[in-house]
PDB file of N, CA and C in Angstrom:
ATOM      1  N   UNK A   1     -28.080 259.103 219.117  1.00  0.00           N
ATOM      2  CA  UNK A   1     -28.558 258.519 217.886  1.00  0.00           C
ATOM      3  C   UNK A   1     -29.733 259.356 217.385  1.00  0.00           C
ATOM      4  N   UNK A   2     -29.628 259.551 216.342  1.00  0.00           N
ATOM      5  CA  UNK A   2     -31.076 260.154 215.291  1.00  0.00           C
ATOM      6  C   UNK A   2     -31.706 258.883 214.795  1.00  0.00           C
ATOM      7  N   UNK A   3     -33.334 259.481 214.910  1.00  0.00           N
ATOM      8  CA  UNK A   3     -34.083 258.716 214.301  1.00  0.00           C
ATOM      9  C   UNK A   3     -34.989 259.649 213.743  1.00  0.00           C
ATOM     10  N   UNK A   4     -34.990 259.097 212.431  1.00  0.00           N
ATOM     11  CA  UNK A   4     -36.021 260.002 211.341  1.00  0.00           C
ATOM     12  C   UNK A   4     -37.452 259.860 211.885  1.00  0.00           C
ATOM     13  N   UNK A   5     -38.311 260.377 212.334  1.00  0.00           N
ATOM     14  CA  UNK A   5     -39.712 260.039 212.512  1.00  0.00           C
ATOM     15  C   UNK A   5     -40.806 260.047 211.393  1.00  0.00           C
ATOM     16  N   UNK A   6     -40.134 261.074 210.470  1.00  0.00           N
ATOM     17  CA  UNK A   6     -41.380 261.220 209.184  1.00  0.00           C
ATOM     18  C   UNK A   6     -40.555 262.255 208.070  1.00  0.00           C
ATOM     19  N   UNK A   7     -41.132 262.384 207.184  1.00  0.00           N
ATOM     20  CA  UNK A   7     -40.219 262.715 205.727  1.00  0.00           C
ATOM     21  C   UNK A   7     -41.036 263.395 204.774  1.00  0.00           C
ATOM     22  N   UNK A   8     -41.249 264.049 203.884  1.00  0.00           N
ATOM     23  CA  UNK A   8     -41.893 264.561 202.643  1.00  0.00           C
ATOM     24  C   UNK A   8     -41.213 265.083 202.188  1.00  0.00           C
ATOM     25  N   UNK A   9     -41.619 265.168 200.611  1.00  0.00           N
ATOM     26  CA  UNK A   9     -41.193 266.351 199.502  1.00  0.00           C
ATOM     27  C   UNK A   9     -42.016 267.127 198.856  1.00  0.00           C
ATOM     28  N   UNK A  10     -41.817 268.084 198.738  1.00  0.00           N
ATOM     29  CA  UNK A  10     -42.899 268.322 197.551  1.00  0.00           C
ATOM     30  C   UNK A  10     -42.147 269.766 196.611  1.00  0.00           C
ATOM     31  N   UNK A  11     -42.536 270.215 195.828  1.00  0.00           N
ATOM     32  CA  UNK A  11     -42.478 271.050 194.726  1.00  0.00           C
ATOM     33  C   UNK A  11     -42.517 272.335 195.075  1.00  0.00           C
ATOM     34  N   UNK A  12     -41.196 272.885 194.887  1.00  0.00           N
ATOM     35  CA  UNK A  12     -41.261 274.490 195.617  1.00  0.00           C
ATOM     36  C   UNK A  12     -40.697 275.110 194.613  1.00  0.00           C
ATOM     37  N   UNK A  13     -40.382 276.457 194.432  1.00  0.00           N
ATOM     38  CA  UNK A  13     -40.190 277.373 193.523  1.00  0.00           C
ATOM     39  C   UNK A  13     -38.873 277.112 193.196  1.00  0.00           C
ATOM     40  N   UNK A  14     -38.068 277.135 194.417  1.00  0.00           N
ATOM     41  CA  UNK A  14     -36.537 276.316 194.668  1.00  0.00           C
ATOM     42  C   UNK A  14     -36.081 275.246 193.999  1.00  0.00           C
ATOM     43  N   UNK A  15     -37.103 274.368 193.847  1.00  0.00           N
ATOM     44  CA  UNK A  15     -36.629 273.000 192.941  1.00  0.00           C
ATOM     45  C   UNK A  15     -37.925 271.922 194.381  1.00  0.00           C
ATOM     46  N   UNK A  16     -36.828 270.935 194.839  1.00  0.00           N
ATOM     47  CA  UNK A  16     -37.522 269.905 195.248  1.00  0.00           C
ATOM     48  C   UNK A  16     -37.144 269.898 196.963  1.00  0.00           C
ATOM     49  N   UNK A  17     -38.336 270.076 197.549  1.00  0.00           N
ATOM     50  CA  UNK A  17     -37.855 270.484 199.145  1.00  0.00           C
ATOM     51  C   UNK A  17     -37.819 269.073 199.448  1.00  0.00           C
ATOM     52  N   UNK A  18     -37.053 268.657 200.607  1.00  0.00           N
ATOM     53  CA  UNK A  18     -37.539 267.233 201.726  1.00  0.00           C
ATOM     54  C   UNK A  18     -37.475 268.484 203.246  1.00  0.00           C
ATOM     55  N   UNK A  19     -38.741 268.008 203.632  1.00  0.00           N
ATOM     56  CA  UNK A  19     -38.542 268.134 205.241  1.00  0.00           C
ATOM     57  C   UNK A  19     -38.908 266.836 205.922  1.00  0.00           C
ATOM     58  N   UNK A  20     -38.210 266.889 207.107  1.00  0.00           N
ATOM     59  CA  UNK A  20     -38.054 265.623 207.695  1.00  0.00           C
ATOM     60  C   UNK A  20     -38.229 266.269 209.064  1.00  0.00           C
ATOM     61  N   UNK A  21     -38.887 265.232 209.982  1.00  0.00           N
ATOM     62  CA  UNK A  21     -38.512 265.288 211.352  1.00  0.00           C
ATOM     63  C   UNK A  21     -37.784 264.192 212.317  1.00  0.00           C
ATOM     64  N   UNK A  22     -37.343 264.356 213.476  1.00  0.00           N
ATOM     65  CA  UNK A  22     -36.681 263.772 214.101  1.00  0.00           C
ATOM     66  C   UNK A  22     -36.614 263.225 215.378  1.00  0.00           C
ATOM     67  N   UNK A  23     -35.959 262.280 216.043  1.00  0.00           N
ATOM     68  CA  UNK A  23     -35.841 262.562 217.125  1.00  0.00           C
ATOM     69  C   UNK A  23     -34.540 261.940 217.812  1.00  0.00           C
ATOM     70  N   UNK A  24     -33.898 262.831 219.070  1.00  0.00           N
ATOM     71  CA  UNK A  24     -32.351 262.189 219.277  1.00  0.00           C
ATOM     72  C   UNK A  24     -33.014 261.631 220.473  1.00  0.00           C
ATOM     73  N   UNK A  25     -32.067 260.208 220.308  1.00  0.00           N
ATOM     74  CA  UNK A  25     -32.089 259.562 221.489  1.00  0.00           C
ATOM     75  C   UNK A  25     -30.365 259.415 222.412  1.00  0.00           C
ATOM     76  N   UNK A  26     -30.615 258.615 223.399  1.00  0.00           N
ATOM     77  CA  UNK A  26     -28.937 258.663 224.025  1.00  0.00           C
ATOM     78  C   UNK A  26     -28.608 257.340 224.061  1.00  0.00           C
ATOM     79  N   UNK A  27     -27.671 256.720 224.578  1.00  0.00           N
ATOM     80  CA  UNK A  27     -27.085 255.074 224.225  1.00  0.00           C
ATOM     81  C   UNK A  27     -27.712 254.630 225.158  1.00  0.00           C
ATOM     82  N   UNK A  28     -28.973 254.987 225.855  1.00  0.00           N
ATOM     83  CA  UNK A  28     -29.896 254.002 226.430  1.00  0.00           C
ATOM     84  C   UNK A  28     -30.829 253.685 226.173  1.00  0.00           C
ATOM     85  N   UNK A  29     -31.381 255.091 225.028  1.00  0.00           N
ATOM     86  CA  UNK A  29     -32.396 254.863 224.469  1.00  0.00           C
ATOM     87  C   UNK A  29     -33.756 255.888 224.783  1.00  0.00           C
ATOM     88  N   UNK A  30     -33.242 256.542 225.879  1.00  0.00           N
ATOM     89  CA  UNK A  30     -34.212 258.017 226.284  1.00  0.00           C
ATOM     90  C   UNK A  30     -34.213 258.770 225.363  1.00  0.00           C
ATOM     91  N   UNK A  31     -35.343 259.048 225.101  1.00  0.00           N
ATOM     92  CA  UNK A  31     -35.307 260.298 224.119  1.00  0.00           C
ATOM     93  C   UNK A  31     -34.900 261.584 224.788  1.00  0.00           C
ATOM     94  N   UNK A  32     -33.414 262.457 224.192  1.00  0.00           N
ATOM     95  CA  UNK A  32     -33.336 263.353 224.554  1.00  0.00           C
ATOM     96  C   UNK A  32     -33.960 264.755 223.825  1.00  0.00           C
ATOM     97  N   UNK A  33     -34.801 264.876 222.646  1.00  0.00           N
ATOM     98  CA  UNK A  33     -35.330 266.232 221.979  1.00  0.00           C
ATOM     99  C   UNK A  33     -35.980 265.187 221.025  1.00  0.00           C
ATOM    100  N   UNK A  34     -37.068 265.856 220.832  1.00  0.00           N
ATOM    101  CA  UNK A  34     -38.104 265.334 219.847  1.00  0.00           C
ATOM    102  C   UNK A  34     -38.866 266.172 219.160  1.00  0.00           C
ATOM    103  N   UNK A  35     -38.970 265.919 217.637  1.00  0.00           N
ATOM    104  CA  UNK A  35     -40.578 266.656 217.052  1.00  0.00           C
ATOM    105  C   UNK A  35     -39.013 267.481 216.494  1.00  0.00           C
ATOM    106  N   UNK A  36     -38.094 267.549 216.450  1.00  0.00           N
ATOM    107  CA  UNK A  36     -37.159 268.675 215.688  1.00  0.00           C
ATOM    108  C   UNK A  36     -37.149 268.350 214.291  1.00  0.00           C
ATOM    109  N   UNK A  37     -37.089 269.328 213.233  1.00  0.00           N
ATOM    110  CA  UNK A  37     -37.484 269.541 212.150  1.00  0.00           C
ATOM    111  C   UNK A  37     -36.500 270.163 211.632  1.00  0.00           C
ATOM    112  N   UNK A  38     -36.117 269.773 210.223  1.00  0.00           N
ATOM    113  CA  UNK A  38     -35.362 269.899 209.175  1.00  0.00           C
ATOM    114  C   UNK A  38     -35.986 270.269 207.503  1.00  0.00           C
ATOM    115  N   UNK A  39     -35.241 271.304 206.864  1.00  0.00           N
ATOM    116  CA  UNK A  39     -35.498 270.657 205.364  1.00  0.00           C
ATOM    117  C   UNK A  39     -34.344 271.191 204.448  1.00  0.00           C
ATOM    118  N   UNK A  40     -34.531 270.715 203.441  1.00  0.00           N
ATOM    119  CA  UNK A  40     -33.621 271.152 202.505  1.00  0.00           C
ATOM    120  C   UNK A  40     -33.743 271.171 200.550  1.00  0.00           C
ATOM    121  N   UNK A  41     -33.280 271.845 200.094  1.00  0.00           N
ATOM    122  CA  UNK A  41     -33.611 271.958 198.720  1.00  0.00           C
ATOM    123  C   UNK A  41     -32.760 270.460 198.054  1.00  0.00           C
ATOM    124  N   UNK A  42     -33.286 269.898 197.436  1.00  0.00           N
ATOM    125  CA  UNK A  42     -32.366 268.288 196.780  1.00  0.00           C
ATOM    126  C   UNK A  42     -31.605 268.732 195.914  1.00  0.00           C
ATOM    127  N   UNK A  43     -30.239 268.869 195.622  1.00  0.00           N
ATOM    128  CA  UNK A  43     -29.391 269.016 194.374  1.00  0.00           C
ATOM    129  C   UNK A  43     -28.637 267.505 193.888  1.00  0.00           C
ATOM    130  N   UNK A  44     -28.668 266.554 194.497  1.00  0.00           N
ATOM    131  CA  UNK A  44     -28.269 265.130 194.057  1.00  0.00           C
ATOM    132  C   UNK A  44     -29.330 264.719 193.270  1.00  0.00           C
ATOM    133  N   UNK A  45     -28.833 264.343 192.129  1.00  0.00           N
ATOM    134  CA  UNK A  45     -29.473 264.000 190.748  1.00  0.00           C
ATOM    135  C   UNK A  45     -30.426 262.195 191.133  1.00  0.00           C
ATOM    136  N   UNK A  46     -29.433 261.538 192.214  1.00  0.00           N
ATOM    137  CA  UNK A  46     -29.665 260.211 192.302  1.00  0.00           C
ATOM    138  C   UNK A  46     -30.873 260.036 193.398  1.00  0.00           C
ATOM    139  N   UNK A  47     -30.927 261.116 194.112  1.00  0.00           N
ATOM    140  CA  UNK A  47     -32.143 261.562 195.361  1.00  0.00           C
ATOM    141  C   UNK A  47     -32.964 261.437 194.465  1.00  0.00           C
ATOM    142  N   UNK A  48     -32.879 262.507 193.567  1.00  0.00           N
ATOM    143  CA  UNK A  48     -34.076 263.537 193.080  1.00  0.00           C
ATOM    144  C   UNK A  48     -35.396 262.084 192.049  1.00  0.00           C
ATOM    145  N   UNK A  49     -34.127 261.168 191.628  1.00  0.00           N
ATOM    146  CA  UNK A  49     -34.417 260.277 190.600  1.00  0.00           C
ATOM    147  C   UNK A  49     -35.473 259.038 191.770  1.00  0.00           C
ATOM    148  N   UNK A  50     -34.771 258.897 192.527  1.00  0.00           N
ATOM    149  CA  UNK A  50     -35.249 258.229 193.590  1.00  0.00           C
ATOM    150  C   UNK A  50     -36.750 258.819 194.033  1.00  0.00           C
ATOM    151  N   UNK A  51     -36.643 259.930 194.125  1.00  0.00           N
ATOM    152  CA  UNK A  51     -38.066 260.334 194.610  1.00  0.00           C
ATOM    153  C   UNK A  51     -39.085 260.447 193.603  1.00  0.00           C
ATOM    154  N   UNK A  52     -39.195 260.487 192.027  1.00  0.00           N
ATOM    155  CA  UNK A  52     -39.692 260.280 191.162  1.00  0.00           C
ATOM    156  C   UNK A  52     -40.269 258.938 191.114  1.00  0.00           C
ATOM    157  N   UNK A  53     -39.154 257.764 191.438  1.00  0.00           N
ATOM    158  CA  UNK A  53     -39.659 256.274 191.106  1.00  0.00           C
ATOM    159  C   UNK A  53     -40.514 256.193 192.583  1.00  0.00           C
ATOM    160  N   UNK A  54     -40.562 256.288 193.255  1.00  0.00           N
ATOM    161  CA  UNK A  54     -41.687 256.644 194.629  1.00  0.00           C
ATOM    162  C   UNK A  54     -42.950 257.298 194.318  1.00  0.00           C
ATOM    163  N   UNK A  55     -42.548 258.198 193.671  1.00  0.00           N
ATOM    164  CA  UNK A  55     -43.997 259.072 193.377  1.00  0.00           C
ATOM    165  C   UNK A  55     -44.826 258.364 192.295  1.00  0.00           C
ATOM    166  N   UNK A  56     -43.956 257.494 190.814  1.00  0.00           N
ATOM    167  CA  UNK A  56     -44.323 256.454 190.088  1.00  0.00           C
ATOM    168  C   UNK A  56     -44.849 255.530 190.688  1.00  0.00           C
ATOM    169  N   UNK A  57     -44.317 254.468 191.816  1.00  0.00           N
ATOM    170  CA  UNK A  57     -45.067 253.619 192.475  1.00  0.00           C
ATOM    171  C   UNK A  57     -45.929 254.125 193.039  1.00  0.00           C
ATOM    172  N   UNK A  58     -46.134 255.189 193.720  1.00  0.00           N
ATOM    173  CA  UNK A  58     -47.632 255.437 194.533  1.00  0.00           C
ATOM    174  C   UNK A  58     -48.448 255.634 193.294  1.00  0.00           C
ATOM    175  N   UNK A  59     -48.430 256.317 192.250  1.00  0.00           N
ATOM    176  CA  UNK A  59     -49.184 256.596 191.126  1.00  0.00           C
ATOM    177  C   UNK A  59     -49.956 255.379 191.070  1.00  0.00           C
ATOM    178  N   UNK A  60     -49.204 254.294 190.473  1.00  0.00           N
ATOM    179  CA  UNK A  60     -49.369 253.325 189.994  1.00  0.00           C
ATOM    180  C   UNK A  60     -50.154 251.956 191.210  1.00  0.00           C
ATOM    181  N   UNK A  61     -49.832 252.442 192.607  1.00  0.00           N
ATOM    182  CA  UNK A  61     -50.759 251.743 193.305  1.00  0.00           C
ATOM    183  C   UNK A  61     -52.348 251.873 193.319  1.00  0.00           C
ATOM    184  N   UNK A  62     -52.731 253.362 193.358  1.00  0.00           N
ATOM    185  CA  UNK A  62     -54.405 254.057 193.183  1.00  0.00           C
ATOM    186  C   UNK A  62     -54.584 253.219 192.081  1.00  0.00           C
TER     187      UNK A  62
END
């Protein structure tokens, strides 16, 4: 099983990065690898929209 541990985006020359980190566990629940790291450029229009209304609500919390 994957479990996301933590997430960001931010603004790259590319368009809109997410890196994420991770960690796999096994069907008992041991963690087998941790702290592994991912990212990727967003091309889904419905992500991208999604992460806007996030960045609107945090705006709007300060």
């Amino acid at each position: 099983m994957i479990k996301v541990t933590n997430f960001n985006s931010q603004i790259v020359q590319e368009g809109t990065r997410i890196s994420y980190t991770y960690s796999e566990l096994n069907d008992s629940g041991d963690i087998v690898s941790s702290n592994n790291r991912k990212s990727f450029i967003v091309r889904d229009e419905l992500i991208l929209n999604k992460l806007k209304e996030i960045k609107t609500y945090l705006e709007n919390k300060v």
